[in-house]
Structure formats: structure tokens, C-alpha cells
PDB file of N, CA and C in Angstrom:
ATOM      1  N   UNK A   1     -24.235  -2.909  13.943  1.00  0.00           N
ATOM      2  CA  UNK A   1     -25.203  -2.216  13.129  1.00  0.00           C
ATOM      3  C   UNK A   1     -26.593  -2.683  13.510  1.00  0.00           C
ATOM      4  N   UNK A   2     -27.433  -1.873  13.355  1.00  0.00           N
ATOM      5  CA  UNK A   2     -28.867  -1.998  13.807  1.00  0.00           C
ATOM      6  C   UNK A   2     -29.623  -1.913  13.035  1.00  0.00           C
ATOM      7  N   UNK A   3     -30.707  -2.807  11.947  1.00  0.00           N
ATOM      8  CA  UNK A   3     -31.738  -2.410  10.999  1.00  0.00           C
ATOM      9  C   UNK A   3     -32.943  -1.813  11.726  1.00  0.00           C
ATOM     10  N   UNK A   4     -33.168  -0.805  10.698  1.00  0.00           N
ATOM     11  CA  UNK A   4     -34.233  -0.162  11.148  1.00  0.00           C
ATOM     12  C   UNK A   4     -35.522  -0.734  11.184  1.00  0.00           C
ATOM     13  N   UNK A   5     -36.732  -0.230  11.280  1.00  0.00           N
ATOM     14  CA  UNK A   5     -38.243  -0.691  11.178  1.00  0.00           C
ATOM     15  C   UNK A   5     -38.605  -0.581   9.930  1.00  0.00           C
ATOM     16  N   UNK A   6     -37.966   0.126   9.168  1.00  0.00           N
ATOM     17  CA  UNK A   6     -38.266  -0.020   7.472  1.00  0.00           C
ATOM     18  C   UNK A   6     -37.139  -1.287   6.512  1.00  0.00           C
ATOM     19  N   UNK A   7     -36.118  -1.915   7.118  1.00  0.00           N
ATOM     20  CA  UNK A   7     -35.073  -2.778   6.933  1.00  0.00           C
ATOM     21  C   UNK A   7     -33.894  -2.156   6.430  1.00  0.00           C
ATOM     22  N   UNK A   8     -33.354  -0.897   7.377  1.00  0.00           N
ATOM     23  CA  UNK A   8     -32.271  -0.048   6.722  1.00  0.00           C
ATOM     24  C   UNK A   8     -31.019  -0.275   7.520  1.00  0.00           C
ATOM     25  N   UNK A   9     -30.308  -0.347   6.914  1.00  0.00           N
ATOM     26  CA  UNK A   9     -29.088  -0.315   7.252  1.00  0.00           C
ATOM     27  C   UNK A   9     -27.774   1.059   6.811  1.00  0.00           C
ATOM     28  N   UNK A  10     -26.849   1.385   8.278  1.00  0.00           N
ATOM     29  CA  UNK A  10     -26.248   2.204   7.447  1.00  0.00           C
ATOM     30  C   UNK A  10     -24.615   1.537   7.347  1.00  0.00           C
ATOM     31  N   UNK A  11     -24.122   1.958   6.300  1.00  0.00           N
ATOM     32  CA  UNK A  11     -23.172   1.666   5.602  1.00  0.00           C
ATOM     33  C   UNK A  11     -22.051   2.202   6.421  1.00  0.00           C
ATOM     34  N   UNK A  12     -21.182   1.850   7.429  1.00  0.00           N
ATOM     35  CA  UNK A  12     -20.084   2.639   8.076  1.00  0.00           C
ATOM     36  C   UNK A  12     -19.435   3.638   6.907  1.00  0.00           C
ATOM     37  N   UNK A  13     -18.752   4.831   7.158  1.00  0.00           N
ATOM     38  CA  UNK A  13     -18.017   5.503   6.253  1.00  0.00           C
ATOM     39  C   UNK A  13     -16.456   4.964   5.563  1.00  0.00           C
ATOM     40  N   UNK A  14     -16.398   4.089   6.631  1.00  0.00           N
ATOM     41  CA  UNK A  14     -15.071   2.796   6.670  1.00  0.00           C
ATOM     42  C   UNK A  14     -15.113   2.131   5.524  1.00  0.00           C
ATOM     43  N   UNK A  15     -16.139   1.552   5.641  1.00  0.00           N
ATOM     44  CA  UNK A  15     -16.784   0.257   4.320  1.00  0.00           C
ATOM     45  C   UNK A  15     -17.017   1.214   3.349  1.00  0.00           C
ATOM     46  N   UNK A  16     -17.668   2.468   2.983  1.00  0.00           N
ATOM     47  CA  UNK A  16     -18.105   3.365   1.624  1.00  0.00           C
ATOM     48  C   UNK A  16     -16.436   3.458   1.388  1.00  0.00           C
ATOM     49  N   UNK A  17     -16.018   4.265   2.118  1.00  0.00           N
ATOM     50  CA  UNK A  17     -14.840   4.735   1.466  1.00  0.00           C
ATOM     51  C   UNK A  17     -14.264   3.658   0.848  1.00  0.00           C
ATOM     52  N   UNK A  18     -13.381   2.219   1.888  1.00  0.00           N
ATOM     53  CA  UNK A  18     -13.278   1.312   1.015  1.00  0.00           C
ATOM     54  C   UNK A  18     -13.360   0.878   0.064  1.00  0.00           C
ATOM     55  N   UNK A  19     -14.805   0.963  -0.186  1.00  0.00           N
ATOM     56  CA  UNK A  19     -15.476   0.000  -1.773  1.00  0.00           C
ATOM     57  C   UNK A  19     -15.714   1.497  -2.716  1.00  0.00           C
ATOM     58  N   UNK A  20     -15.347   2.639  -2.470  1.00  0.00           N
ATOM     59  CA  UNK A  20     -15.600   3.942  -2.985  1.00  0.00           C
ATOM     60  C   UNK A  20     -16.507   4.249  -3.702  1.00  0.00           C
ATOM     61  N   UNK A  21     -17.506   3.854  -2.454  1.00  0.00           N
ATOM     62  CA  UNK A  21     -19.254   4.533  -2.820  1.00  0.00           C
ATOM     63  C   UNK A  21     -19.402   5.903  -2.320  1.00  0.00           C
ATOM     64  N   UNK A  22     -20.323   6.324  -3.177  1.00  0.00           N
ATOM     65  CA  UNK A  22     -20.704   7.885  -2.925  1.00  0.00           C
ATOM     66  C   UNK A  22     -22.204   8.117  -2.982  1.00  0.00           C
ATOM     67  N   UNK A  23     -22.614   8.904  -2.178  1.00  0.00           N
ATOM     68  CA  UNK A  23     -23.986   9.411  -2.074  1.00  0.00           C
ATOM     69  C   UNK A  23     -24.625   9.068  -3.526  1.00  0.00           C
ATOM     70  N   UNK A  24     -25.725   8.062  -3.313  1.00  0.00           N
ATOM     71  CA  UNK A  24     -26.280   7.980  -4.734  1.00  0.00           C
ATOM     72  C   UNK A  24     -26.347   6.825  -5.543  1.00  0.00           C
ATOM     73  N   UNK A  25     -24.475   6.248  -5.333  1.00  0.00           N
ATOM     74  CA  UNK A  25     -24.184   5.263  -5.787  1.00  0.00           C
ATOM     75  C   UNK A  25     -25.424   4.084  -5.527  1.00  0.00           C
ATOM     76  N   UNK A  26     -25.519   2.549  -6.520  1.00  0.00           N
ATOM     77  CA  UNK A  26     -26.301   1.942  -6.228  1.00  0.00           C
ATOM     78  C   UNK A  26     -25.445   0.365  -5.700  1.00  0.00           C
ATOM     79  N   UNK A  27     -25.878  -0.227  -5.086  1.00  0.00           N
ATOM     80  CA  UNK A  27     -25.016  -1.571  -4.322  1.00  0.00           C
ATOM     81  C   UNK A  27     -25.993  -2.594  -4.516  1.00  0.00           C
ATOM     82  N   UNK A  28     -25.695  -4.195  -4.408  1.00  0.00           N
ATOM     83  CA  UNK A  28     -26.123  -4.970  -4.660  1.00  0.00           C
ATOM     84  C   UNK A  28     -26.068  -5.418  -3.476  1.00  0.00           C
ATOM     85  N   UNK A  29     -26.829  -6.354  -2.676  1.00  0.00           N
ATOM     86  CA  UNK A  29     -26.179  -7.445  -1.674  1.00  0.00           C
ATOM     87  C   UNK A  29     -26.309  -8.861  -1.987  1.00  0.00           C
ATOM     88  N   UNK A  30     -25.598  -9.509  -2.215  1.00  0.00           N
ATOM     89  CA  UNK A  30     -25.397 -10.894  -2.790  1.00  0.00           C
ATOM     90  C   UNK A  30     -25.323 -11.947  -1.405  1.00  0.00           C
ATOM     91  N   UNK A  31     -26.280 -12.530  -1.487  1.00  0.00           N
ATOM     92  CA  UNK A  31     -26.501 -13.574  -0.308  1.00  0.00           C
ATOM     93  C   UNK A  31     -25.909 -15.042  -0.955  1.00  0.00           C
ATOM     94  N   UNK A  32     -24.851 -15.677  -0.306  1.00  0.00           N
ATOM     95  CA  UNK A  32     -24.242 -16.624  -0.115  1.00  0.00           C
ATOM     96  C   UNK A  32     -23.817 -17.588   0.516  1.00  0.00           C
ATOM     97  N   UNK A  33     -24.320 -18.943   0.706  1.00  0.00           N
ATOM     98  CA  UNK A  33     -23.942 -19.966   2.121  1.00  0.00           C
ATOM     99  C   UNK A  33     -24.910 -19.160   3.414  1.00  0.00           C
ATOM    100  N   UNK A  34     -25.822 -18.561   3.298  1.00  0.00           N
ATOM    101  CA  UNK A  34     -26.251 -17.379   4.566  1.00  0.00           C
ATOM    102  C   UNK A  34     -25.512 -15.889   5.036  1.00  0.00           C
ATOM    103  N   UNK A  35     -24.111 -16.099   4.236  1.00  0.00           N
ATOM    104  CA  UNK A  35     -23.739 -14.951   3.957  1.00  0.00           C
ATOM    105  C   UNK A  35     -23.879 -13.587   3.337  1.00  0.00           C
ATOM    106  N   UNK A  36     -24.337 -12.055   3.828  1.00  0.00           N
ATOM    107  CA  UNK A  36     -24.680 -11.188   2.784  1.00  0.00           C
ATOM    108  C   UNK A  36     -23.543 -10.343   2.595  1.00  0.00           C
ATOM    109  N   UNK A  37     -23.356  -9.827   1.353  1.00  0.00           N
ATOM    110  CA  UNK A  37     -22.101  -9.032   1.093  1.00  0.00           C
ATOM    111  C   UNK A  37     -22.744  -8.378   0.073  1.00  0.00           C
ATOM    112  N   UNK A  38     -21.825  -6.997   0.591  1.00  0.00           N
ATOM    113  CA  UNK A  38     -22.495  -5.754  -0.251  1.00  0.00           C
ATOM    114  C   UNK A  38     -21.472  -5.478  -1.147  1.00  0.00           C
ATOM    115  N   UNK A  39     -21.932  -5.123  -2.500  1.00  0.00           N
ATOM    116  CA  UNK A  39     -20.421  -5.010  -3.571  1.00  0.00           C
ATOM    117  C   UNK A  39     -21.685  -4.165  -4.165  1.00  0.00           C
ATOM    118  N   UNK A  40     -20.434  -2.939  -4.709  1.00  0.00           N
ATOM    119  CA  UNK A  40     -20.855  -2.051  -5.541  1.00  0.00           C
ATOM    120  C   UNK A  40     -22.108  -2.534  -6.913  1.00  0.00           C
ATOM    121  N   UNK A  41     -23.059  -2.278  -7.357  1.00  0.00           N
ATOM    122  CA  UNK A  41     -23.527  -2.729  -8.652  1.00  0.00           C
ATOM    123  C   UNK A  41     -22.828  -2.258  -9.707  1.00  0.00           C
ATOM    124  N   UNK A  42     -22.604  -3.758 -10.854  1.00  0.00           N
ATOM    125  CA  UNK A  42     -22.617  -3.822 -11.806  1.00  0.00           C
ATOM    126  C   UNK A  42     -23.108  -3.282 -12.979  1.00  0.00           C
ATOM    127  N   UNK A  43     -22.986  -2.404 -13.868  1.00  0.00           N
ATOM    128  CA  UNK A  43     -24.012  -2.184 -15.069  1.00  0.00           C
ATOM    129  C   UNK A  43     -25.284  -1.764 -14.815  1.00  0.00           C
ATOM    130  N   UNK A  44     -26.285  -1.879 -15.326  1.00  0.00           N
ATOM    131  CA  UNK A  44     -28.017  -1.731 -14.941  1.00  0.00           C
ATOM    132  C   UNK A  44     -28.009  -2.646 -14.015  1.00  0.00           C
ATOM    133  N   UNK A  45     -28.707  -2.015 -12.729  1.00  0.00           N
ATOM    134  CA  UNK A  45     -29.448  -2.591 -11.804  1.00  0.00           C
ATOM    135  C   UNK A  45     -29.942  -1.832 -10.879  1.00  0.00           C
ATOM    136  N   UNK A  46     -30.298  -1.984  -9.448  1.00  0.00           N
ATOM    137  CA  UNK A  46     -31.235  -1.460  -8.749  1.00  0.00           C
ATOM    138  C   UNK A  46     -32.612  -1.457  -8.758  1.00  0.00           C
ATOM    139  N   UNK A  47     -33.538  -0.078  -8.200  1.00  0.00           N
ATOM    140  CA  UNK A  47     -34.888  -0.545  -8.053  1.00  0.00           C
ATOM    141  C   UNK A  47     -35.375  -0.684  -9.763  1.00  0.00           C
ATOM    142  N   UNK A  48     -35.123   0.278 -10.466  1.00  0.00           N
ATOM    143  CA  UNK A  48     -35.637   0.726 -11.625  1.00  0.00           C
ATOM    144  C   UNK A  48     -35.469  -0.486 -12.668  1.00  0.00           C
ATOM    145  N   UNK A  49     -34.258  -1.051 -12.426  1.00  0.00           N
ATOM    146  CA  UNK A  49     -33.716  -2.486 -13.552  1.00  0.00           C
ATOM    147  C   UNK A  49     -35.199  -3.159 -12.797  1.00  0.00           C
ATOM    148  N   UNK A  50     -35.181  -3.523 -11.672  1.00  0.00           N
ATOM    149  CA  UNK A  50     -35.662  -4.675 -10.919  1.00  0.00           C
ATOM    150  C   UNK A  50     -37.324  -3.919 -11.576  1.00  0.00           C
ATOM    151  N   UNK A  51     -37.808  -2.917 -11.294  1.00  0.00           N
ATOM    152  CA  UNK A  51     -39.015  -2.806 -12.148  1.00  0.00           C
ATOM    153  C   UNK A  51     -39.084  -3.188 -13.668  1.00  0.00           C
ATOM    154  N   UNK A  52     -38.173  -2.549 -14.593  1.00  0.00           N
ATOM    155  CA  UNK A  52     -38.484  -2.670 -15.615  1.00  0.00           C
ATOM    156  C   UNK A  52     -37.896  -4.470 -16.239  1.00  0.00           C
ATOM    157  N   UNK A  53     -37.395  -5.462 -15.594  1.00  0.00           N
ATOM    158  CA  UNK A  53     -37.452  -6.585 -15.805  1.00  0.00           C
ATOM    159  C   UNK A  53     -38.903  -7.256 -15.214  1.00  0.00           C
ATOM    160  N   UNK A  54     -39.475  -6.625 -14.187  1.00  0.00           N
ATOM    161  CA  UNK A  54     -40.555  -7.169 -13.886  1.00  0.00           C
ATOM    162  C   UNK A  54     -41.934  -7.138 -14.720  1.00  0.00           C
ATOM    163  N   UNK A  55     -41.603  -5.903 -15.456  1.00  0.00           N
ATOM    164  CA  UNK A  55     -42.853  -5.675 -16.361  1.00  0.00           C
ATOM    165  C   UNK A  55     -42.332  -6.020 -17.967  1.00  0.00           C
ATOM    166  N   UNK A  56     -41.450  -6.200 -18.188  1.00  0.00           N
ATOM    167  CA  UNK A  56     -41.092  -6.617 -19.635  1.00  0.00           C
ATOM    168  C   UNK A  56     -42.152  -7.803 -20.296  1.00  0.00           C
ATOM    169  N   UNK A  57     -42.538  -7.526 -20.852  1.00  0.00           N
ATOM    170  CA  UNK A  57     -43.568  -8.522 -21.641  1.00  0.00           C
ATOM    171  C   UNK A  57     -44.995  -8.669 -20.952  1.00  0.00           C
ATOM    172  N   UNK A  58     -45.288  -8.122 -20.527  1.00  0.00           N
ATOM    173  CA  UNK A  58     -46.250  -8.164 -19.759  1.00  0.00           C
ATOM    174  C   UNK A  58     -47.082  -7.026 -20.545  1.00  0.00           C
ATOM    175  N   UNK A  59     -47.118  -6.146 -20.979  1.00  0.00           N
ATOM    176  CA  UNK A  59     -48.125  -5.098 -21.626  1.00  0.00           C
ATOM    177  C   UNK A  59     -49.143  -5.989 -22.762  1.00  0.00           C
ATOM    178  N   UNK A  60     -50.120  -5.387 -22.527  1.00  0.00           N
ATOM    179  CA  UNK A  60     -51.160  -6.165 -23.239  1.00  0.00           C
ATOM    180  C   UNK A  60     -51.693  -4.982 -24.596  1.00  0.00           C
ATOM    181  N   UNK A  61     -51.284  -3.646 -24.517  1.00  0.00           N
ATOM    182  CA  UNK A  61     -51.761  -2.770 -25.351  1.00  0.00           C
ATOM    183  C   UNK A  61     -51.612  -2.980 -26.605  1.00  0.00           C
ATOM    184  N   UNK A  62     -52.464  -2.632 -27.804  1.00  0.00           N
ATOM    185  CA  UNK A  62     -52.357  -3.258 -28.923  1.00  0.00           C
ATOM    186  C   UNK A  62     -51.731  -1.285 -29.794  1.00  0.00           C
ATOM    187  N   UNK A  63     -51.948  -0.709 -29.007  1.00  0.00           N
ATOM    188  CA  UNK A  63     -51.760   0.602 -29.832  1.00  0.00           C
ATOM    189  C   UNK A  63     -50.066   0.814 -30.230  1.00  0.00           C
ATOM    190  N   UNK A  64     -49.371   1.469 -31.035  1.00  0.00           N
ATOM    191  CA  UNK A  64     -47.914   1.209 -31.497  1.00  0.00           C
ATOM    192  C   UNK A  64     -47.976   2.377 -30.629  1.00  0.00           C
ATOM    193  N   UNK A  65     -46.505   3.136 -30.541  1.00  0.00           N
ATOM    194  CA  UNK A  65     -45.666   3.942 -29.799  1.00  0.00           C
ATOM    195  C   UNK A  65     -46.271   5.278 -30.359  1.00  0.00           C
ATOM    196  N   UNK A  66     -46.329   5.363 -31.304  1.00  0.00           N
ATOM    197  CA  UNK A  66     -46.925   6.705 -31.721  1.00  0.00           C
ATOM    198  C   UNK A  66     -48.182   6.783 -31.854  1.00  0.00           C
ATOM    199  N   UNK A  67     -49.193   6.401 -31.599  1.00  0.00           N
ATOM    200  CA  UNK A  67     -50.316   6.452 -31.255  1.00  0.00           C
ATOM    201  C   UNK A  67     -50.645   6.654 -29.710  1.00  0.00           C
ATOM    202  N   UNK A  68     -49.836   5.689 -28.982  1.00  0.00           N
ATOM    203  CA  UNK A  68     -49.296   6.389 -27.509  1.00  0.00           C
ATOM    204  C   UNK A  68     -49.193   7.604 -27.361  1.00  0.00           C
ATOM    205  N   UNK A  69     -47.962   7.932 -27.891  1.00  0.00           N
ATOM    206  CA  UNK A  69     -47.388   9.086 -27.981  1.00  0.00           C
ATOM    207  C   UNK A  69     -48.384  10.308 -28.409  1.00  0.00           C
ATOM    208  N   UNK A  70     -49.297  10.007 -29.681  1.00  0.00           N
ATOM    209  CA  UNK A  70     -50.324  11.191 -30.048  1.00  0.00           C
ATOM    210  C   UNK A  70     -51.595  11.405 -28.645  1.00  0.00           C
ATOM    211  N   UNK A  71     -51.928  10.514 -27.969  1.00  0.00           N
ATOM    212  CA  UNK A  71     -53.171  10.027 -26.940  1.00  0.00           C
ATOM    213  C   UNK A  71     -52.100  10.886 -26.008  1.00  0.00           C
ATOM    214  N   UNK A  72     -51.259  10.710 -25.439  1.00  0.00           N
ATOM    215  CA  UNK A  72     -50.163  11.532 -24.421  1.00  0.00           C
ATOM    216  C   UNK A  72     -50.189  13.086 -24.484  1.00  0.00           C
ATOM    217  N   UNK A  73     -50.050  13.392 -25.906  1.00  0.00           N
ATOM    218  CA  UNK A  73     -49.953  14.549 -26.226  1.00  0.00           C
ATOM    219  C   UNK A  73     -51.454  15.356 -26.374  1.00  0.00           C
ATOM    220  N   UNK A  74     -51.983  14.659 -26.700  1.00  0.00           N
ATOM    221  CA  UNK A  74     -53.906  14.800 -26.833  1.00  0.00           C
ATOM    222  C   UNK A  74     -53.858  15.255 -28.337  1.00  0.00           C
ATOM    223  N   UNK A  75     -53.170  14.370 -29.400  1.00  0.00           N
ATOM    224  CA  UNK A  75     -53.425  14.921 -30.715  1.00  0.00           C
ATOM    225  C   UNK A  75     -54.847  14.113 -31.517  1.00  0.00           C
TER     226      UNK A  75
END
């Protein structure tokens, strides 16, 4: 296998079928001893978990959700 210039890798159809991933599906790679191994993800994760743990507590806004929500809407 060959990574690309963006760090891509493709998944043989051997290994998907195996671990019975499908277009879409999301995978983890778990690095171990220098070892990487790809196993299906668990529960929440991927890019979107990995954003929204990154910003959790971090908002500084003092306005509640519905005041948001009215400023959103332009009420």
C-alpha cells in the first residue's frame, strides 16, 4: 500500500469485507508498541466526535439557547 500526498490510504476490499465495512462506515486506527491497526469504530467517534470534544467547554457566550436561537432566526 502506498500513502498518498494528503496521508491516504486505501483499504484492500479483502480487509473491508473482512471487518464488514461499507462505504461511509467510520474506522479508528489504534497505534500500539509502533503497531497501527484499523478496527471498525466504536459508538461516537470520528472527525465530528473529535471536533465536538475539542470545543466542549470552551464557549465563552453568556447568551442562553434561546436567545441564540431568536438572533439566528432574526427575532
Amino acid at each position: 500500500m502506498r500513502i498518498t500526498s494528503k496521508g491516504q490510504v486505501t483499504i484492500p476490499q479483502q480487509v473491508r469485507r473482512e471487518l464488514g465495512l461499507e462505504p461511509g462506515d467510520e474506522v479508528e486506527i489504534v497505534v500500539r508498541d509502533g503497531v497501527a491497526t484499523i478496527v471498525p469504530a466504536q459508538g461516537p467517534s470520528g472527525r465530528g466526535r473529535r471536533i465536538v470534544d475539542a470545543l466542549l467547554g470552551r464557549g465563552d457566550v453568556e447568551l442562553s439557547t434561546d436567545e441564540i436561537m431568536a438572533l439566528t432566526r432574526g427575532e
